[in-house]
C-alpha atoms as a PDB file:
ATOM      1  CA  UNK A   1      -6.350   0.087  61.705  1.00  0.00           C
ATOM      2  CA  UNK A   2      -7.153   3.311  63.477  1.00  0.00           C
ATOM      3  CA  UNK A   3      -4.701   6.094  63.918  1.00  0.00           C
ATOM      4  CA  UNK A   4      -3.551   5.150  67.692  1.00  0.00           C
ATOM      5  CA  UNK A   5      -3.465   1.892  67.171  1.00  0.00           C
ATOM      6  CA  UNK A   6      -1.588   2.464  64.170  1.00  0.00           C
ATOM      7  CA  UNK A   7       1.115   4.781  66.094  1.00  0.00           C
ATOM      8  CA  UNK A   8       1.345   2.063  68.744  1.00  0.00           C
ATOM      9  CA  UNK A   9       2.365  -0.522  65.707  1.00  0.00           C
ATOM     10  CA  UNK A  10       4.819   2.118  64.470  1.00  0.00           C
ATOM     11  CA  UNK A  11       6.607   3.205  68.026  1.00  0.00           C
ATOM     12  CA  UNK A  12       6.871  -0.437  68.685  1.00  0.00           C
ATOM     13  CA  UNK A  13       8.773  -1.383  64.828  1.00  0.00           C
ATOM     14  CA  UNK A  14      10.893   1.881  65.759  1.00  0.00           C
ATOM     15  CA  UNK A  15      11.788   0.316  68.950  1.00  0.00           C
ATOM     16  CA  UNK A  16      13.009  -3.203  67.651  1.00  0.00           C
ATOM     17  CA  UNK A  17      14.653  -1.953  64.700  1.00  0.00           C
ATOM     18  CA  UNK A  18      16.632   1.025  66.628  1.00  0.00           C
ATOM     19  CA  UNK A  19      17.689  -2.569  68.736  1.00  0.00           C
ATOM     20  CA  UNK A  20      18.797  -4.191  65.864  1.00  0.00           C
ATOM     21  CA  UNK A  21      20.572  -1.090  64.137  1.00  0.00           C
ATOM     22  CA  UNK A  22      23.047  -1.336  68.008  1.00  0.00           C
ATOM     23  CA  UNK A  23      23.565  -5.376  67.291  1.00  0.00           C
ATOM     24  CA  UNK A  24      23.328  -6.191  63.467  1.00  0.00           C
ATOM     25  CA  UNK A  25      26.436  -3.922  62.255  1.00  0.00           C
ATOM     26  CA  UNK A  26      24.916  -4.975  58.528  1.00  0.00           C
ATOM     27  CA  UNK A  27      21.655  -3.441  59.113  1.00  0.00           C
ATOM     28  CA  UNK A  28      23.492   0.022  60.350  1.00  0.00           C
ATOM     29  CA  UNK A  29      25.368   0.025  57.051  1.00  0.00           C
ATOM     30  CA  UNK A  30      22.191  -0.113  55.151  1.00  0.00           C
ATOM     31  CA  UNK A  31      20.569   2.563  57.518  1.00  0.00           C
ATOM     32  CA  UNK A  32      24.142   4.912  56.824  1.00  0.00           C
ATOM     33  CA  UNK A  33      23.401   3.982  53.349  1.00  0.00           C
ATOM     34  CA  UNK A  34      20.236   5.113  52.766  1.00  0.00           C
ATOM     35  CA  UNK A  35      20.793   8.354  54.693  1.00  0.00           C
ATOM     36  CA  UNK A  36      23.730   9.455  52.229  1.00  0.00           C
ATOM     37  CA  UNK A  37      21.649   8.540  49.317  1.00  0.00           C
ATOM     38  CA  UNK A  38      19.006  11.281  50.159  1.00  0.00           C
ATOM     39  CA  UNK A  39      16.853  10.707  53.005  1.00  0.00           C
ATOM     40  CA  UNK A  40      17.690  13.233  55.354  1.00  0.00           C
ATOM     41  CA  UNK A  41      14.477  15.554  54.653  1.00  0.00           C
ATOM     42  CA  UNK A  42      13.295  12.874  56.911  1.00  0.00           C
ATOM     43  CA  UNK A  43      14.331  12.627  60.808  1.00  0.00           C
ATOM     44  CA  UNK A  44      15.871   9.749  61.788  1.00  0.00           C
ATOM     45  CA  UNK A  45      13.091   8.223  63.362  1.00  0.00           C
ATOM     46  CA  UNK A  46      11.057   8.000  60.427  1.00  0.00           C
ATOM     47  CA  UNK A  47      13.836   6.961  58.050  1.00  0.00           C
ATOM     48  CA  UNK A  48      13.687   4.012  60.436  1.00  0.00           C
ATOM     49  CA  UNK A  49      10.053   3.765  59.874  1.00  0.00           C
ATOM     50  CA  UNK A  50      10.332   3.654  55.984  1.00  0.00           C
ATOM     51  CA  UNK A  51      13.424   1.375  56.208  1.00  0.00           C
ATOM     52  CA  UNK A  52      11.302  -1.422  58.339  1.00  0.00           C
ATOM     53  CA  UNK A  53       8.128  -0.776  56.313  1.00  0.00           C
ATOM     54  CA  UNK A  54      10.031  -1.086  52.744  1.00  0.00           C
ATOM     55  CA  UNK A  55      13.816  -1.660  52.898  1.00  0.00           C
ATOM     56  CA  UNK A  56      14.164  -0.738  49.090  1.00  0.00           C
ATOM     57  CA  UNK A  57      12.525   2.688  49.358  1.00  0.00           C
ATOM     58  CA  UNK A  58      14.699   5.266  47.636  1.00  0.00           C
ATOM     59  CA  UNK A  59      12.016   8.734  47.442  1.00  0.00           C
ATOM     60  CA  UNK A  60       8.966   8.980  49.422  1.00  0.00           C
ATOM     61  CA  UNK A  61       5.991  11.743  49.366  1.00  0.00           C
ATOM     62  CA  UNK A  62       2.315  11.702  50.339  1.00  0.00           C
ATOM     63  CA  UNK A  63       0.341  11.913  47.564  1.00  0.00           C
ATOM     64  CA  UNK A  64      -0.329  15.548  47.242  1.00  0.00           C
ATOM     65  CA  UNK A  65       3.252  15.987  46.919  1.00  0.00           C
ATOM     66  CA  UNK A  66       3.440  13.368  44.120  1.00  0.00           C
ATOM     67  CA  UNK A  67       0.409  14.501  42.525  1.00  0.00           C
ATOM     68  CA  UNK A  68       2.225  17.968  42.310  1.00  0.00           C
ATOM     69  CA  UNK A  69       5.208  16.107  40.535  1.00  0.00           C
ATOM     70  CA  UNK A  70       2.462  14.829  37.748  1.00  0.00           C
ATOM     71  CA  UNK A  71       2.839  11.323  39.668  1.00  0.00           C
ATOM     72  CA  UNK A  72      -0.009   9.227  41.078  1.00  0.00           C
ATOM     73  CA  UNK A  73       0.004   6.354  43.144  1.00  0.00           C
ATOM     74  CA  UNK A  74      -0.610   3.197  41.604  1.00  0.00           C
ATOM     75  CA  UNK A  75      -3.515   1.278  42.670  1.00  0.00           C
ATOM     76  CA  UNK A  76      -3.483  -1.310  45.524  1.00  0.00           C
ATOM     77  CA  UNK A  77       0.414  -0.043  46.721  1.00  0.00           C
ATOM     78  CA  UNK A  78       0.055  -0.003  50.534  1.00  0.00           C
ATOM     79  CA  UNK A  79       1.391   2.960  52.382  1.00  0.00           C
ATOM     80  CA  UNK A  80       4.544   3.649  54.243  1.00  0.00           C
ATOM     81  CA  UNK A  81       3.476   5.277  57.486  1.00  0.00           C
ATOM     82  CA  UNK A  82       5.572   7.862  59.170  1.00  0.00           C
ATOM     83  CA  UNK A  83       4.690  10.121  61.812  1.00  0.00           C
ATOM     84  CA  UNK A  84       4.065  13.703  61.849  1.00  0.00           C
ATOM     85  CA  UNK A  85       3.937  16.167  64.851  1.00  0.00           C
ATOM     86  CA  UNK A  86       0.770  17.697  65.784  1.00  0.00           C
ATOM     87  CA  UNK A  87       1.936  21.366  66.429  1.00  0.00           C
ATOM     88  CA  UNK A  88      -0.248  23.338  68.932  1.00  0.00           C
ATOM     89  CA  UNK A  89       0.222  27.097  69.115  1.00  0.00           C
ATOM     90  CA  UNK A  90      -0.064  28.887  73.126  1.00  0.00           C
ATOM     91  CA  UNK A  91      -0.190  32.310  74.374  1.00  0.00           C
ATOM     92  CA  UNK A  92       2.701  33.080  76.870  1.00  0.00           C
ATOM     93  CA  UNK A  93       3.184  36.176  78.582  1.00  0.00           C
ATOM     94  CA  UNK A  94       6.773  37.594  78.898  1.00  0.00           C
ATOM     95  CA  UNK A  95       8.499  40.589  80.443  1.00  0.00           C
ATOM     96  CA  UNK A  96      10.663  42.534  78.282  1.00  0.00           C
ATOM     97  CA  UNK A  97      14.085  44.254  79.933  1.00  0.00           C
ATOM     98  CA  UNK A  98      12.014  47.692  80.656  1.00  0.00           C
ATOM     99  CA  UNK A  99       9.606  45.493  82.569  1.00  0.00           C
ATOM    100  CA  UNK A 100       6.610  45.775  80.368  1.00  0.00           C
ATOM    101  CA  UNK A 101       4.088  42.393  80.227  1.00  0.00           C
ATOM    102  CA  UNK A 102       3.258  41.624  76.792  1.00  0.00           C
ATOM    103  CA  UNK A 103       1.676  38.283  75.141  1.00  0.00           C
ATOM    104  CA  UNK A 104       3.855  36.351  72.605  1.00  0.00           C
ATOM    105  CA  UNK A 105       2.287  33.375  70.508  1.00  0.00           C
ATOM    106  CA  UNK A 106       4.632  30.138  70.568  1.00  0.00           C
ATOM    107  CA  UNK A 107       4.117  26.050  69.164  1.00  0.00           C
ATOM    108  CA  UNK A 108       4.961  23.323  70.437  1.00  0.00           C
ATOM    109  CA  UNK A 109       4.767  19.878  69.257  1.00  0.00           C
ATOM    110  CA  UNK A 110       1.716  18.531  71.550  1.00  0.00           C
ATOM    111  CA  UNK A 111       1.610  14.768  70.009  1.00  0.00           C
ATOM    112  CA  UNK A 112       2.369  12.448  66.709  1.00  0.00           C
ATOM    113  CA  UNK A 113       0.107  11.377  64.003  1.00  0.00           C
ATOM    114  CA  UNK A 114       0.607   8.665  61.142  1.00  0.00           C
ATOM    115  CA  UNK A 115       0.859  10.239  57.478  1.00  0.00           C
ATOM    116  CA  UNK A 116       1.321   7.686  54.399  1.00  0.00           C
ATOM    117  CA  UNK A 117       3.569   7.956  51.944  1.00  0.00           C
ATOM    118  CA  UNK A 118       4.516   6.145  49.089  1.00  0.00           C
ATOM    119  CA  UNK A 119       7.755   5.154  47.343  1.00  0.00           C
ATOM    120  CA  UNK A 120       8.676   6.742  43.991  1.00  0.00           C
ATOM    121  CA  UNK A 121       8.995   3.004  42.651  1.00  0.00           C
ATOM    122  CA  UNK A 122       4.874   2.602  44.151  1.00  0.00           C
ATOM    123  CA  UNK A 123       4.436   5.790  41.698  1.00  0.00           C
ATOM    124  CA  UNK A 124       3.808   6.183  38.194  1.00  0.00           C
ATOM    125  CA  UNK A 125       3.976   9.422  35.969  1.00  0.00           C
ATOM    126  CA  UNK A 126       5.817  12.215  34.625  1.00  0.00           C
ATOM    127  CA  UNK A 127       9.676  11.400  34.798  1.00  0.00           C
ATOM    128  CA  UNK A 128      10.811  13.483  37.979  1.00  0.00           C
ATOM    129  CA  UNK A 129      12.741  16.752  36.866  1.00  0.00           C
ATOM    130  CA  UNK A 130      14.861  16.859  40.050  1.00  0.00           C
ATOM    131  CA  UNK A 131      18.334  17.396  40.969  1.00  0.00           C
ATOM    132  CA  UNK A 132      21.144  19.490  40.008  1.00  0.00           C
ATOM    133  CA  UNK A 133      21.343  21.161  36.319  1.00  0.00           C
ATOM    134  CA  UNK A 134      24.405  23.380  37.150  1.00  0.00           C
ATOM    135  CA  UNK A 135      26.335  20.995  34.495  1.00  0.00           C
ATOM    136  CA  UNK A 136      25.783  22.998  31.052  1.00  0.00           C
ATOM    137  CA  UNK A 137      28.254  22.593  27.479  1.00  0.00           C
ATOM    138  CA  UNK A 138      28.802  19.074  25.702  1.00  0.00           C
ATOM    139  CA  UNK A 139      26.599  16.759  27.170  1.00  0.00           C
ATOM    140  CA  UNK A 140      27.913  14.116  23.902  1.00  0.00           C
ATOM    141  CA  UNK A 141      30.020  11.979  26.118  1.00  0.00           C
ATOM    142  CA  UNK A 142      27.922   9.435  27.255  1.00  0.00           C
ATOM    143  CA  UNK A 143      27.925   8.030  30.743  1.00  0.00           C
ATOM    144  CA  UNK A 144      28.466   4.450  29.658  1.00  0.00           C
ATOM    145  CA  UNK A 145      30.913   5.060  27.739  1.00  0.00           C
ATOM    146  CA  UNK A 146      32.442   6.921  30.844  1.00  0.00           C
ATOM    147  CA  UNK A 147      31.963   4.186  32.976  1.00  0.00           C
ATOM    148  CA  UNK A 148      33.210   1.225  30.686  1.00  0.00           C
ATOM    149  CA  UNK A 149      36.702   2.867  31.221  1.00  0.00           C
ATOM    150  CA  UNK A 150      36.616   2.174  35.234  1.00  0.00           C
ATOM    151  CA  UNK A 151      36.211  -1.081  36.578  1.00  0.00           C
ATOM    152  CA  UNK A 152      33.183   0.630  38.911  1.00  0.00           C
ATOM    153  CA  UNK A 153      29.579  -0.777  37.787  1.00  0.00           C
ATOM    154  CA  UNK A 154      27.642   1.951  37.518  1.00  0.00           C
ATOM    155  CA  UNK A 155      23.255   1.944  38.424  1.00  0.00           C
ATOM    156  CA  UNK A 156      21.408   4.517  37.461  1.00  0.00           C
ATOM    157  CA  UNK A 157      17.570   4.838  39.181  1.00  0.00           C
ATOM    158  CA  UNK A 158      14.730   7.307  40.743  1.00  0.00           C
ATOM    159  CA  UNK A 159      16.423   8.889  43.918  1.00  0.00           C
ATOM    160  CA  UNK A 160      16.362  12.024  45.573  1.00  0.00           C
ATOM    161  CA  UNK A 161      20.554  12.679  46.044  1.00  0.00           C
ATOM    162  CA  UNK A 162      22.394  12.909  43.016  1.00  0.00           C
ATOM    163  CA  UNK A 163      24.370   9.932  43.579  1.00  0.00           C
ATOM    164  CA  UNK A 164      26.220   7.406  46.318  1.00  0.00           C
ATOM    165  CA  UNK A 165      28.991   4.718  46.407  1.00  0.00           C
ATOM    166  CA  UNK A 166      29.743   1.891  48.666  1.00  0.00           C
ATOM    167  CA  UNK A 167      33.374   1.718  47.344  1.00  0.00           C
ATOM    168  CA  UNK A 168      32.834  -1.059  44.938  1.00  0.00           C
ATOM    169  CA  UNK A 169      29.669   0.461  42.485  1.00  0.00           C
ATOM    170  CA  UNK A 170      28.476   4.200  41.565  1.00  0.00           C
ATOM    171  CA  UNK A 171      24.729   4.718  42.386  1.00  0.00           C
ATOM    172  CA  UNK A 172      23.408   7.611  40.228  1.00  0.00           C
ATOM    173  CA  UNK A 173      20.111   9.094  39.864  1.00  0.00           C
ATOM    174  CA  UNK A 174      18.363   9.428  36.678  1.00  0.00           C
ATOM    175  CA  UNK A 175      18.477  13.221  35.625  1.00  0.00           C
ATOM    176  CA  UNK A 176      17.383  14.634  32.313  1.00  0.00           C
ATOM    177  CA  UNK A 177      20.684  16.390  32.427  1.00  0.00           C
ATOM    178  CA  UNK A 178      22.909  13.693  31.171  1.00  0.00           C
ATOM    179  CA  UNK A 179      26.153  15.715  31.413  1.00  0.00           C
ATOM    180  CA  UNK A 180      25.639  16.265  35.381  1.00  0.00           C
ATOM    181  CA  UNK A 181      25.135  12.852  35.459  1.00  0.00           C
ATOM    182  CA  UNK A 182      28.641  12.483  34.108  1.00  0.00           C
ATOM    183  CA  UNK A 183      30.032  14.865  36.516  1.00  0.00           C
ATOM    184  CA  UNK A 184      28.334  12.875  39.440  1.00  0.00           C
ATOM    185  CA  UNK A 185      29.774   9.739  38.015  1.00  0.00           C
ATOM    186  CA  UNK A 186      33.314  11.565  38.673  1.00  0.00           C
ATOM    187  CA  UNK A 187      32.816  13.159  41.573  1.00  0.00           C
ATOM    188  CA  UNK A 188      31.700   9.159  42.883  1.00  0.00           C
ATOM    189  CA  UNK A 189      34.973   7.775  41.508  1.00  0.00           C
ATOM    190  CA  UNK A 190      37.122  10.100  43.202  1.00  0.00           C
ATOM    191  CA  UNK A 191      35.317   9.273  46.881  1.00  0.00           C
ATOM    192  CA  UNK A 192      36.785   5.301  45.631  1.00  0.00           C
ATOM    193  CA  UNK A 193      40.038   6.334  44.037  1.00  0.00           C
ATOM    194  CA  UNK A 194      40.860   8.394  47.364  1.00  0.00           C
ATOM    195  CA  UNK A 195      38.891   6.282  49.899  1.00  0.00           C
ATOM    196  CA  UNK A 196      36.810   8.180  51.002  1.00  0.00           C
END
């Protein structure tokens, strides 16, 4: 598919599912869902993109980006497709407050393009060393034996946001610092414990 026929596909997904985020007050909650588990680097337009192209997406990047993280995209994944603007710089001439013309330089977003990008789970490679290592001491206590004191199931996978709840399971991402991954467990319970 070419490029603006693919960006007519694309605008017209964006279209229905912004309709269906209004009426289907379950598909919202998976849109708010995704956004506080780490995809806000993207606008919202393409986080709607990447949520009707794969639903289960957790951390996307083109592939220079992944090949930068020591990841490569595994043969025969297809691409998400999100759209990129097409920034044009123009001369303008302006008058400054003692009335002298000069020429300033200024962009402006002329038109869209599609860009892939892949899921980290359409990825394979180098674990990801991302994410908070502020956490530093006795990293002995171990987070499942943490969590088998809380009634709180606990999942631990690739994502860009340290971690998320929905009020009845912790969401965590996998860090190679396994005491901030403690701390994030906490800082998780206490959004349940005081409903938030």
């Amino acid at each position: 598919m070419k490029g603006a026929e693919r960006n007519k596909v694309l605008l017209s997904k964006l279209k229905d599912l912004s309709s269906e985020l209004v009426t289907d007050p379950d598909k919202l909650k998976a849109f708010a869902d995704r956004w506080r588990g780490g995809f806000r680097q993207y606008s919202f337009y393409n986080q709607l993109l990447i949520m009707v192209q794969k639903g289960d997406a957790t951390l996307c990047a083109g592939f220079k980006q992944w090949r930068k993280h020591k990841r490569w995209v595994n043969e025969g994944e297809c691409a998400i497709w999100i759209l990129a603007p097409g920034i044009v710089p123009y001369k303008k001439r302006v008058v400054n407050k003692d009335g002298d013309e000069k020429e300033i330089e200024e962009k402006v977003i002329k038109y869209f393009f599609s860009v892939a990008v892949f899921d980290i789970s359409q990825t394979s490679g180098q674990e990801l060393l991302i994410g908070n290592t502020e956490v530093q001491g006795n990293g002995d206590v171990s987070l499942d034996d943490v969590s088998s004191k809380f009634d709180y199931p606990v999942q631990v996978s690739n994502g860009l946001a340290d971690g998320s709840t929905d009020g009845h399971k912790i969401k965590l991402s996998k860090r190679s610092n396994k005491a901030q991954m403690v701390a994030c467990y906490f800082h998780e319970l206490a959004h349940i414990l005081l409903d938030h």
